[in-house]
N, C-alpha and C. Protein backbone atom coordinates (compact mmCIF):
# COMPACT_ATOMS: atom_id res chain seq x y z
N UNK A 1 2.42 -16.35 -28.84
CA UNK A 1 3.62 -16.63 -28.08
C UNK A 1 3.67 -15.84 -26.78
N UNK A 2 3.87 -15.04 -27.33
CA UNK A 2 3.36 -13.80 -25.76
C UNK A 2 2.36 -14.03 -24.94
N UNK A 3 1.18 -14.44 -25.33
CA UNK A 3 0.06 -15.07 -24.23
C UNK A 3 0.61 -15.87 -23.16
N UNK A 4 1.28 -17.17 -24.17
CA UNK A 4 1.74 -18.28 -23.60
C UNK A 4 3.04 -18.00 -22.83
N UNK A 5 3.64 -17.23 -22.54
CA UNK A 5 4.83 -16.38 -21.77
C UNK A 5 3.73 -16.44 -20.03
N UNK A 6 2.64 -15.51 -20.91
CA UNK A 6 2.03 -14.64 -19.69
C UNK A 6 0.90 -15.89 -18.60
N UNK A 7 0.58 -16.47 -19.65
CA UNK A 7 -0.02 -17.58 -18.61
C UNK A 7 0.80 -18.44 -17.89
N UNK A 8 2.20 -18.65 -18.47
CA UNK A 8 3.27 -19.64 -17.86
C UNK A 8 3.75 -18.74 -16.63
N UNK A 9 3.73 -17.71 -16.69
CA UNK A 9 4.15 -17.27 -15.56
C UNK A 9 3.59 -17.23 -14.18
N UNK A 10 4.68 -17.45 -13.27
CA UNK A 10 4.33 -17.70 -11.56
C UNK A 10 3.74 -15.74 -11.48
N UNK A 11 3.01 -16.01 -10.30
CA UNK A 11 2.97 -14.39 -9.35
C UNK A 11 4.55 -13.89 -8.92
N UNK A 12 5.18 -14.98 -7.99
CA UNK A 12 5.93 -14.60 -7.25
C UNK A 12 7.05 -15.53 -8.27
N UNK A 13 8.01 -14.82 -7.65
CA UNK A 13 9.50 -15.34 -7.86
C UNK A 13 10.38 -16.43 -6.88
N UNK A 14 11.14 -17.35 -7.80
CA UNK A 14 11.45 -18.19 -6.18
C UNK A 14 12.49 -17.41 -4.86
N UNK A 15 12.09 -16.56 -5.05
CA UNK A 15 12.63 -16.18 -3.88
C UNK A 15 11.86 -14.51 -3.05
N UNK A 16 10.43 -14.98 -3.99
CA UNK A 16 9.43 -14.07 -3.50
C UNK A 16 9.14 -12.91 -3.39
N UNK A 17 9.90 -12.64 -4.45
CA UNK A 17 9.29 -11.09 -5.47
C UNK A 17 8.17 -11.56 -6.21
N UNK A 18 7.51 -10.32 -6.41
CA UNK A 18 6.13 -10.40 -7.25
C UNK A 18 6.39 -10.19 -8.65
N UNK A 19 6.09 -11.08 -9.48
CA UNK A 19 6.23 -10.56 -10.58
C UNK A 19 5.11 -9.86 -11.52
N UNK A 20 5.33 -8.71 -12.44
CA UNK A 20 4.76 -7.83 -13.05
C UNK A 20 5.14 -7.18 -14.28
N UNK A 21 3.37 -8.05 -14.72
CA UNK A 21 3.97 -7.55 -16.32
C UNK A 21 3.52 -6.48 -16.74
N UNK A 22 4.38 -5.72 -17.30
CA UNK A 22 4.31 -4.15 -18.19
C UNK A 22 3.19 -4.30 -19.16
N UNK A 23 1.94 -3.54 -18.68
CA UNK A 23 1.41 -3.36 -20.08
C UNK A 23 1.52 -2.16 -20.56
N UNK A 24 1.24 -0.56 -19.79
CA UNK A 24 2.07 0.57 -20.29
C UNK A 24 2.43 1.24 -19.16
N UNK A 25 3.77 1.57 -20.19
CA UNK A 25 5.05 1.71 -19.80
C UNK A 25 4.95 3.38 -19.23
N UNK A 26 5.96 3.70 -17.98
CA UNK A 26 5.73 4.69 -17.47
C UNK A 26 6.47 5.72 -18.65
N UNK A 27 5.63 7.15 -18.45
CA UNK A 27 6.35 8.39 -20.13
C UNK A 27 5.53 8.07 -21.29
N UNK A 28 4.69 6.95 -21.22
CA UNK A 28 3.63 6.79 -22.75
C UNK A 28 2.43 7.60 -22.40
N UNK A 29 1.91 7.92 -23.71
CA UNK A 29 0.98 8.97 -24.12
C UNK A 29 -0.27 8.15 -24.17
N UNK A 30 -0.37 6.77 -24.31
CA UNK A 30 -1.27 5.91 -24.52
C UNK A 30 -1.05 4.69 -23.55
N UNK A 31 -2.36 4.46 -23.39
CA UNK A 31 -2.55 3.00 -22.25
C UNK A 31 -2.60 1.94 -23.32
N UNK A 32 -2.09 0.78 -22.84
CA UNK A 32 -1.85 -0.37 -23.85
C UNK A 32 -3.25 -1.30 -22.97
N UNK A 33 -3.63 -2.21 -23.54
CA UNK A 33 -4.01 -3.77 -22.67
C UNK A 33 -3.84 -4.14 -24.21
N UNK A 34 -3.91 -5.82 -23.21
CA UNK A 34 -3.37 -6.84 -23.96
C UNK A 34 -4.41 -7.51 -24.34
N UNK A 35 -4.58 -8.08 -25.31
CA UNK A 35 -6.37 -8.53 -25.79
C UNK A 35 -6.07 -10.16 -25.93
N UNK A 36 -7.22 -10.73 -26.14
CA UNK A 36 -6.94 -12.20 -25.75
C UNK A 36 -5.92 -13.10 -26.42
N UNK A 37 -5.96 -11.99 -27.67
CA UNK A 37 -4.84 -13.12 -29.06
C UNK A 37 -3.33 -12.84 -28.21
N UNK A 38 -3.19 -12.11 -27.24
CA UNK A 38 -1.62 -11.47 -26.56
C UNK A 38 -0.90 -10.19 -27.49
N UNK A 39 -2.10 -9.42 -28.10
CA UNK A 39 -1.35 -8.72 -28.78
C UNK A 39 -1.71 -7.23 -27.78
N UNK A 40 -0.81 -6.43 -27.79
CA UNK A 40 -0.81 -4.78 -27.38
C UNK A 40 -1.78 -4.58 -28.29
N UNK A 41 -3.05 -3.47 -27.72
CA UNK A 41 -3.83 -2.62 -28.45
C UNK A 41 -3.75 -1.54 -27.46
N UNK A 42 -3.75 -0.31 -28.10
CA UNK A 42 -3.83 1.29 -27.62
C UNK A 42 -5.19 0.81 -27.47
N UNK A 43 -5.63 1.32 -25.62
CA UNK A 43 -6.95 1.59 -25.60
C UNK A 43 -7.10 2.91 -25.28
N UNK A 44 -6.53 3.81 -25.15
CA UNK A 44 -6.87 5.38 -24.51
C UNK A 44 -5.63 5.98 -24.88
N UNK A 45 -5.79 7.39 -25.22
CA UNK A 45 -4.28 8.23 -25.60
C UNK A 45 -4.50 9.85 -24.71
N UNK A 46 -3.72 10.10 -23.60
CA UNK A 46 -3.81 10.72 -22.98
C UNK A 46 -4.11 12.19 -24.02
N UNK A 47 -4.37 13.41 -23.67
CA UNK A 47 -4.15 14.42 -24.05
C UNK A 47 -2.40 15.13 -24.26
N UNK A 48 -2.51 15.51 -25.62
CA UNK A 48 -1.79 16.67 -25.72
C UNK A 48 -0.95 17.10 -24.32
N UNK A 49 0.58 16.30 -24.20
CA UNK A 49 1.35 17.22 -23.18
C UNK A 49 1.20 16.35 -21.94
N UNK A 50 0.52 15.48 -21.52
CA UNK A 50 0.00 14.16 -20.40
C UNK A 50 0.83 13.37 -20.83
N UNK A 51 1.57 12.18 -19.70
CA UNK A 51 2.27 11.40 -20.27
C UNK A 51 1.44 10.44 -18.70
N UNK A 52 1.88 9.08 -18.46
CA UNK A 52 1.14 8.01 -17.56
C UNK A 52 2.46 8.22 -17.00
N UNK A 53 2.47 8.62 -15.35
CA UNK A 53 3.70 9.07 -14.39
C UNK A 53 4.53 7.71 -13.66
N UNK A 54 3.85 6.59 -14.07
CA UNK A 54 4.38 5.22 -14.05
C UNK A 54 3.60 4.28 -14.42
N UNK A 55 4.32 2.98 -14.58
CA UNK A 55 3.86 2.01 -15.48
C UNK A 55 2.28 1.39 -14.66
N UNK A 56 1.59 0.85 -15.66
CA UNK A 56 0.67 0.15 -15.71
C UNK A 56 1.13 -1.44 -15.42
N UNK A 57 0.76 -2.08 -14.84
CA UNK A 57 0.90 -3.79 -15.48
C UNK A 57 0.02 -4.54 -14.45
N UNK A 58 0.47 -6.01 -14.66
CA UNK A 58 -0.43 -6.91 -13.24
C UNK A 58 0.37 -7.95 -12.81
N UNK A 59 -0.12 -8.78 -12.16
CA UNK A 59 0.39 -10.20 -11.53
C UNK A 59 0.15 -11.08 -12.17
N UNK A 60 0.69 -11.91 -13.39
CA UNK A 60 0.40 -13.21 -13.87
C UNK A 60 -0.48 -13.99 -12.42
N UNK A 61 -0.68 -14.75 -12.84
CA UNK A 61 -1.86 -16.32 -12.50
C UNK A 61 -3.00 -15.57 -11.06
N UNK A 62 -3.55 -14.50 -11.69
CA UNK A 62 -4.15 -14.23 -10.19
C UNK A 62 -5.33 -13.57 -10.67
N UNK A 63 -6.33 -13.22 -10.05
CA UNK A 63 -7.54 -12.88 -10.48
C UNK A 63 -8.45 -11.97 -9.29
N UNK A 64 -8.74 -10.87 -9.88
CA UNK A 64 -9.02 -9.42 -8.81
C UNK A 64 -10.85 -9.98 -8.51
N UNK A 65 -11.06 -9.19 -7.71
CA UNK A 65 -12.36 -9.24 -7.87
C UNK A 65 -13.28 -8.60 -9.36
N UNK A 66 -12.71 -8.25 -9.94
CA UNK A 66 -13.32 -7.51 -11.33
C UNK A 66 -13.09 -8.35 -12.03
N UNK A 67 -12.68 -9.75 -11.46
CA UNK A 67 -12.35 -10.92 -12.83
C UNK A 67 -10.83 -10.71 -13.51
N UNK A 68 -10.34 -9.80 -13.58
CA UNK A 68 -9.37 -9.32 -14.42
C UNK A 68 -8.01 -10.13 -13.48
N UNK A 69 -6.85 -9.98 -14.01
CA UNK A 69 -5.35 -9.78 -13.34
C UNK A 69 -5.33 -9.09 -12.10
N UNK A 70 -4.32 -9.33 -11.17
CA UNK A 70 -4.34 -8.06 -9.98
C UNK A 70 -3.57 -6.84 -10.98
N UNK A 71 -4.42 -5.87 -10.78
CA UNK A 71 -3.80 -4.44 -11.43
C UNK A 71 -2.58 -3.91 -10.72
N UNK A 72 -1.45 -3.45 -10.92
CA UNK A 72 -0.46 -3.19 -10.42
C UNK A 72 -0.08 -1.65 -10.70
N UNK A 73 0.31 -0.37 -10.04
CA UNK A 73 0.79 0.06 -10.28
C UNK A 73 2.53 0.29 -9.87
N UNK A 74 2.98 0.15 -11.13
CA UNK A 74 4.80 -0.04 -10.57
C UNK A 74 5.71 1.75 -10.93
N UNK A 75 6.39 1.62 -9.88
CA UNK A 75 6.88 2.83 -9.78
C UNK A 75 8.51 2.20 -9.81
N UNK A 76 9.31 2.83 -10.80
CA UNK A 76 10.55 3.04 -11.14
C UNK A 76 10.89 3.92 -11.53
N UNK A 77 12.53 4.05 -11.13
CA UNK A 77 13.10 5.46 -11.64
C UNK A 77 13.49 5.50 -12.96
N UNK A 78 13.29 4.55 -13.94
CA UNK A 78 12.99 4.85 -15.48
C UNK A 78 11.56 4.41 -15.95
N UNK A 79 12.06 4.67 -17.49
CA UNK A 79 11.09 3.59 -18.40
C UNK A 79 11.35 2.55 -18.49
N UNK A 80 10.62 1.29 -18.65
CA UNK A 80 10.60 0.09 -19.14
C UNK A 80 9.61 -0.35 -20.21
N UNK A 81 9.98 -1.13 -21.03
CA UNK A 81 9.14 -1.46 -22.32
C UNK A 81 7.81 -1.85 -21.54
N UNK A 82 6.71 -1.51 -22.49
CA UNK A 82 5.63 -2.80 -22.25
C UNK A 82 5.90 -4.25 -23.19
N UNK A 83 5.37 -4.63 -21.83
CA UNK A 83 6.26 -6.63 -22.17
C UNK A 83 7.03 -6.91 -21.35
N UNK A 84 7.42 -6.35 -20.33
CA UNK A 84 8.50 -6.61 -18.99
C UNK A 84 7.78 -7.33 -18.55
N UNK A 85 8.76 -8.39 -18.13
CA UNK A 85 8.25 -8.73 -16.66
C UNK A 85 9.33 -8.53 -15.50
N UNK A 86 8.75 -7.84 -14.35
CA UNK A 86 9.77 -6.89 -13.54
C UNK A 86 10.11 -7.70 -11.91
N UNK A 87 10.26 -8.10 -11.26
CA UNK A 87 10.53 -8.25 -10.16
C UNK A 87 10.66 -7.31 -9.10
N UNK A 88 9.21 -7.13 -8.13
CA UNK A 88 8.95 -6.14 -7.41
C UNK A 88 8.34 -6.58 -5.89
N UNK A 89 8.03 -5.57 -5.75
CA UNK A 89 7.84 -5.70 -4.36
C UNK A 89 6.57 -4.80 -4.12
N UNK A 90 5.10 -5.33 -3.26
CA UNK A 90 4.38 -4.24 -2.85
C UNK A 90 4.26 -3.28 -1.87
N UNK A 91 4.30 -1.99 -1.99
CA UNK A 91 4.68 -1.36 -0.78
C UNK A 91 3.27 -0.84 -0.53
N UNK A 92 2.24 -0.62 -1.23
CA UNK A 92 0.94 -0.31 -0.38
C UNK A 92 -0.66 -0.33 -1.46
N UNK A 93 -1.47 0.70 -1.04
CA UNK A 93 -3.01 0.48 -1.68
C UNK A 93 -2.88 1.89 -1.62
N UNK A 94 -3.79 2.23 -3.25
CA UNK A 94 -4.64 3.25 -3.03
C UNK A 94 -5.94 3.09 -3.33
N UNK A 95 -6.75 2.83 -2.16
CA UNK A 95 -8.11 2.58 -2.19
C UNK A 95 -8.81 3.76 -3.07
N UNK A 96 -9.64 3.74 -4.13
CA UNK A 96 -10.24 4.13 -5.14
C UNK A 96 -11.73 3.52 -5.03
N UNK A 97 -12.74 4.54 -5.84
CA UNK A 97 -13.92 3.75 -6.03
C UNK A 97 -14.38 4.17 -7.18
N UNK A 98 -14.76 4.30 -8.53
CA UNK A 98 -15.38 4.89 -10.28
C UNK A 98 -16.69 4.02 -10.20
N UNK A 99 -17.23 4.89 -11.56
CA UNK A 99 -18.49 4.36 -12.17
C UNK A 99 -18.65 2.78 -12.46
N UNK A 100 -19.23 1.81 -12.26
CA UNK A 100 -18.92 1.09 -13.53
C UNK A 100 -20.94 0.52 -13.67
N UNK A 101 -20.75 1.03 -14.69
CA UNK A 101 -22.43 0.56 -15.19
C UNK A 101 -23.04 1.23 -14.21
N UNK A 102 -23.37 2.40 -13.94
CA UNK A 102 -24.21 3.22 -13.24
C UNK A 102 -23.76 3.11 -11.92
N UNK A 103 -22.96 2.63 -11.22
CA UNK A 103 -22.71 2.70 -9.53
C UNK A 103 -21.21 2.95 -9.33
N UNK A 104 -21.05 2.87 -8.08
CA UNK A 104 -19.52 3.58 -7.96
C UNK A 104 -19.52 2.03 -7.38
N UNK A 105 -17.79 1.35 -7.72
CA UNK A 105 -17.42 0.51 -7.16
C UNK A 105 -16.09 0.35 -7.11
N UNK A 106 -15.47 -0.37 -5.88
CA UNK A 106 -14.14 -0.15 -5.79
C UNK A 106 -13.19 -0.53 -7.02
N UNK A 107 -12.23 0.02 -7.26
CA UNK A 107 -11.24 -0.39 -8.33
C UNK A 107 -9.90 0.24 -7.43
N UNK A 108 -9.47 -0.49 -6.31
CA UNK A 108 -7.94 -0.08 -5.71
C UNK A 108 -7.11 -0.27 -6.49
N UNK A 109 -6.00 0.38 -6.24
CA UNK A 109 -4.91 0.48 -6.89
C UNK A 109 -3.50 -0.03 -6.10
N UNK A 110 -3.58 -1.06 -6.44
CA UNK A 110 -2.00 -1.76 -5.73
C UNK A 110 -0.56 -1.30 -6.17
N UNK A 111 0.24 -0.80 -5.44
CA UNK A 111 1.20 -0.01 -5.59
C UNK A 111 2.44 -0.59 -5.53
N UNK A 112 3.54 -1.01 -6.72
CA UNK A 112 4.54 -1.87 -6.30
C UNK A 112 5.86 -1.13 -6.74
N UNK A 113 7.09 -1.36 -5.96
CA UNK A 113 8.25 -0.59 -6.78
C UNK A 113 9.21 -1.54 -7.61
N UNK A 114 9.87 -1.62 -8.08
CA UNK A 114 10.51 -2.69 -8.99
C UNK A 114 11.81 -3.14 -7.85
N UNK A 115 12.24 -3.75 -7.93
CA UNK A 115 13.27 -4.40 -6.97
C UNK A 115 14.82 -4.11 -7.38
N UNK A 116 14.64 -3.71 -8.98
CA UNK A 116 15.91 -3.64 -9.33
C UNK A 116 16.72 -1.85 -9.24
N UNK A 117 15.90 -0.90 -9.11
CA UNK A 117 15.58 0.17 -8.72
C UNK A 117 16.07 0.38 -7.55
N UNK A 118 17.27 1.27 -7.57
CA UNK A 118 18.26 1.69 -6.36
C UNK A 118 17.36 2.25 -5.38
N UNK A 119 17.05 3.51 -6.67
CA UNK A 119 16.12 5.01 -5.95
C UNK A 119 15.50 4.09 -4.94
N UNK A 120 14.97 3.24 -5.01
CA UNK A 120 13.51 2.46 -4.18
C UNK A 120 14.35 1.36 -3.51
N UNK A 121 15.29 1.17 -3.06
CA UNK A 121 16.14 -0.04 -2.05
C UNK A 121 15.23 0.31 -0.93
N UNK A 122 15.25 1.39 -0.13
CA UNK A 122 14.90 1.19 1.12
C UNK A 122 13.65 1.15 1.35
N UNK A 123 12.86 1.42 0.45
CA UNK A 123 11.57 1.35 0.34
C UNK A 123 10.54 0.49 0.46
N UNK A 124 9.64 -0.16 1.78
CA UNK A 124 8.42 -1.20 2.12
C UNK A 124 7.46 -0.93 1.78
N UNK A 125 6.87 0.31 2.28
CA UNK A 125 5.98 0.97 2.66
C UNK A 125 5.29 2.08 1.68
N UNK A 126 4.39 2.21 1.27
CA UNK A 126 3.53 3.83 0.63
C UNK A 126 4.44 4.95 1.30
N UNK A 127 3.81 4.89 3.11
CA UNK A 127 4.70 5.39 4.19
C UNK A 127 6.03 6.05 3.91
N UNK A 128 7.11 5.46 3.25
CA UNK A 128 8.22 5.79 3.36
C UNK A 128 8.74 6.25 1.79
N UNK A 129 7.99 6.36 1.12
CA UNK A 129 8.50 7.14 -0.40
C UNK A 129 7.81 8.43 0.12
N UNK A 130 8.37 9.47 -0.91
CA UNK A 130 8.94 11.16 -0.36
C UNK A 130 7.54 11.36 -0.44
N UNK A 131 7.77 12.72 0.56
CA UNK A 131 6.44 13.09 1.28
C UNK A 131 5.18 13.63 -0.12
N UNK A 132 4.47 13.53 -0.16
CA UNK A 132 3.49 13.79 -1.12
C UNK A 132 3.44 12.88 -2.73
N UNK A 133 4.12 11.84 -2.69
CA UNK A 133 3.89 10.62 -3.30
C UNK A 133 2.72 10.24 -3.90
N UNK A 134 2.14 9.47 -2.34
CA UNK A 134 0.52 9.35 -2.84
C UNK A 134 0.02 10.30 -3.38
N UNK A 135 -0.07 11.14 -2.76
CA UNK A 135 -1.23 12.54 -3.04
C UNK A 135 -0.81 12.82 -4.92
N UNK A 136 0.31 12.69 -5.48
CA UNK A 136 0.83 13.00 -6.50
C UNK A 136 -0.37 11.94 -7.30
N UNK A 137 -0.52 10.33 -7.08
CA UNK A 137 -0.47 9.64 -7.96
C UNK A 137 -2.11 9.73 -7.83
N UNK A 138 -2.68 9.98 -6.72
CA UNK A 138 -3.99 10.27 -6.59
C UNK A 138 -4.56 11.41 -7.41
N UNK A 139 -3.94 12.56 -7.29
CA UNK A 139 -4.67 13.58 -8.78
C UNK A 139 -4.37 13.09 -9.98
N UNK A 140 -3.10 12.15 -10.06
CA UNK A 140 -2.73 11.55 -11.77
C UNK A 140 -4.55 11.17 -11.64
N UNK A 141 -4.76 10.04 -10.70
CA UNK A 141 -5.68 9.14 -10.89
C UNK A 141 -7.28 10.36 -11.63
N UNK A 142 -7.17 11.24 -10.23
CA UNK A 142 -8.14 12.23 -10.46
C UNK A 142 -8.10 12.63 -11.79
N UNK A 143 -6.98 13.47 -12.71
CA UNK A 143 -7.33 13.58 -13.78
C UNK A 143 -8.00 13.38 -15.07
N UNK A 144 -7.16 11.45 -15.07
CA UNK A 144 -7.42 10.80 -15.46
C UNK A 144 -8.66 10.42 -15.54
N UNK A 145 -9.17 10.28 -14.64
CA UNK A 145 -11.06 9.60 -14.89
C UNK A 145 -11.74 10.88 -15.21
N UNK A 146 -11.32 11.80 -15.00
CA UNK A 146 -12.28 13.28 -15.38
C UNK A 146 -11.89 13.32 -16.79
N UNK A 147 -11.06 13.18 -17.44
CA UNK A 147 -10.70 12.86 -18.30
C UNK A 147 -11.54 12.16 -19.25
N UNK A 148 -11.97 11.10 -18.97
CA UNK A 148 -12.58 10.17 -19.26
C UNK A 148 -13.83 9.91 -19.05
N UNK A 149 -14.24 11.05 -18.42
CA UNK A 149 -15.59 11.34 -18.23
C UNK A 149 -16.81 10.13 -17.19
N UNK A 150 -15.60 9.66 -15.87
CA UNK A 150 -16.30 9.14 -15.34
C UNK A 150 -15.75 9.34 -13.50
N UNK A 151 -17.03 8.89 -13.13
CA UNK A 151 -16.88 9.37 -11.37
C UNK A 151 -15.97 8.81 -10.81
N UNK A 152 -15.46 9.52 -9.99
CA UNK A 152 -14.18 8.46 -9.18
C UNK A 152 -14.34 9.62 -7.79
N UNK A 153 -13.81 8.42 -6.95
CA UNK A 153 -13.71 9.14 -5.43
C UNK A 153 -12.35 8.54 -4.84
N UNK A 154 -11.65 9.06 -4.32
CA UNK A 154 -10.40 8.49 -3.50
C UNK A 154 -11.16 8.03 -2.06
N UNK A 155 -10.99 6.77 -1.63
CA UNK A 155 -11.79 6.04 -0.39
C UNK A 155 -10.78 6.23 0.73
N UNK A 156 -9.19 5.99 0.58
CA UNK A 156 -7.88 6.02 1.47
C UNK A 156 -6.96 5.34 0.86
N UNK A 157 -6.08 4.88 1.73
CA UNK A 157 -4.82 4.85 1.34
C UNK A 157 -4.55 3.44 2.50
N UNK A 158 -4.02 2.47 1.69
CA UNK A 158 -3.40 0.79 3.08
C UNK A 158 -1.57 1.52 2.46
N UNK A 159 -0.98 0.19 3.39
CA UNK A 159 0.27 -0.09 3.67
C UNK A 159 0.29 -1.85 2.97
N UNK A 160 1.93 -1.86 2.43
CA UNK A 160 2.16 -2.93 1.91
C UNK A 160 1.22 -4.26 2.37
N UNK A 161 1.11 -4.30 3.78
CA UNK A 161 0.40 -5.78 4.87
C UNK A 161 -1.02 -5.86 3.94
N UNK A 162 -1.99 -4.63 3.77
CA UNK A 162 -3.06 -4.75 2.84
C UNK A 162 -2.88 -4.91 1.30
N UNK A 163 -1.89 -4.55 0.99
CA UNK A 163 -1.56 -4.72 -0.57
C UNK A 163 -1.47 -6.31 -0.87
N UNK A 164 -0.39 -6.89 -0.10
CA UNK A 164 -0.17 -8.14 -0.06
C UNK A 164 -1.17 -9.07 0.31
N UNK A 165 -2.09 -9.06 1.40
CA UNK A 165 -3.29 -9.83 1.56
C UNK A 165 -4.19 -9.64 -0.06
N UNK A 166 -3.99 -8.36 -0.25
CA UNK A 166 -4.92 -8.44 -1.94
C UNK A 166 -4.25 -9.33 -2.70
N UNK A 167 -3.15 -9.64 -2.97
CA UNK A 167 -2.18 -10.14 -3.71
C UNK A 167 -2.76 -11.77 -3.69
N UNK A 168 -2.60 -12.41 -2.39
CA UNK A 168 -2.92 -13.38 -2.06
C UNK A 168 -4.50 -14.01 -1.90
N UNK A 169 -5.47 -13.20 -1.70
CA UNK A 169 -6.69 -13.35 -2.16
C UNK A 169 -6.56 -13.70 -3.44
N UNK A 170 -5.99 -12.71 -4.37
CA UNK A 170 -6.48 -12.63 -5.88
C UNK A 170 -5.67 -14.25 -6.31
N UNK A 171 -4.49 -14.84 -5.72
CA UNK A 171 -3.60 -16.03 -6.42
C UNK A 171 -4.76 -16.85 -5.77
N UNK A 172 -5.01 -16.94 -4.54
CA UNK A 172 -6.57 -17.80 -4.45
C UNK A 172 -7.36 -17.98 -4.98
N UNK A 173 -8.22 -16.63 -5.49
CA UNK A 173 -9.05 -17.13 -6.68
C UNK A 173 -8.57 -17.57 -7.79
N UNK A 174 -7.36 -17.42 -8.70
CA UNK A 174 -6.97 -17.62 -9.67
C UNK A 174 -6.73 -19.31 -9.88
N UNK A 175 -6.99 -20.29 -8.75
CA UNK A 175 -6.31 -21.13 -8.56
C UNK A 175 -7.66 -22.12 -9.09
């Protein structure tokens, strides 16, 4: 049933919010994905005292260059279940590059805030959330893959205009 939720769903909203589904939820100890039957499986459980500093999720009907969903990271001033689907907005990129099968290759990180989220009204831009933001979510990132025992390099940092062209590439291929 839940699959069939997630494939019925548009990217955008009719009135052109992005929509994004929660797979884990920002304050969890463990990363969720969703496996083909649509069920939640724990794939990773942070350490002792680590919690994920915001949610995980993606863009229904769209497809990254890794084949996968566009990966989303959503920033709100709470928790939300995994299983949301949120109505947001992208405000930028954090260009990233990790291992995968012996080489380093990009895996960016698209950055969105939820729409319903006061804290974040005035908010377009990477640019305009409080000063050291990025840099915050970039050592999460850093940890995390050291963590995990694989290479990662921070490449830079886009603005919403690059987030959104990714957005729209990826509903292209998906099509």
């Amino acid at each position: 049933m839940f699959l069939d939720a997630i494939n019925a769903a548009s990217p955008r909203t009719e009135n052109g919010a992005i929509n994004v589904f929660v797979e884990t939820p920002k304050g969890s100890r463990h990363k969720y994905d969703i496996d083909p039957s649509g069920l939640f499986r724990i794939s990773l459980e942070l350490p002792e005292g680590q919690i994920f500093p915001f949610s995980f999720g993606f863009v229904p009907a769209t497809k990254a260059p890794d084949g996968d969903a566009l990966d989303i990271v959503l920033v709100t001033a709470g928790g939300v279940p995994a299983g949301a689907l949120i109505e947001s907005r992208l405000i930028g990129v954090l260009k990233m590059e990790n291992d995968e099968d012996g080489k380093m290759a990009r895996n960016d990180r698209v950055v969105a805030v939820a729409n319903m989220s006061r804290i974040f009204q005035g908010v377009d831009t990477l640019s305009q959330m409080r000063q050291g933001f990025a840099w915050d979510m970039e050592e999460f990132f850093h940890t995390y893959n050291r963590m995990i025992e694989r290479p990662f390099n921070i490449v830079g940092r886009g603005e919403a205009d690059e987030a959104m062209k990714m957005l729209e590439e990826a509903e292209a291929a998906a099509r």
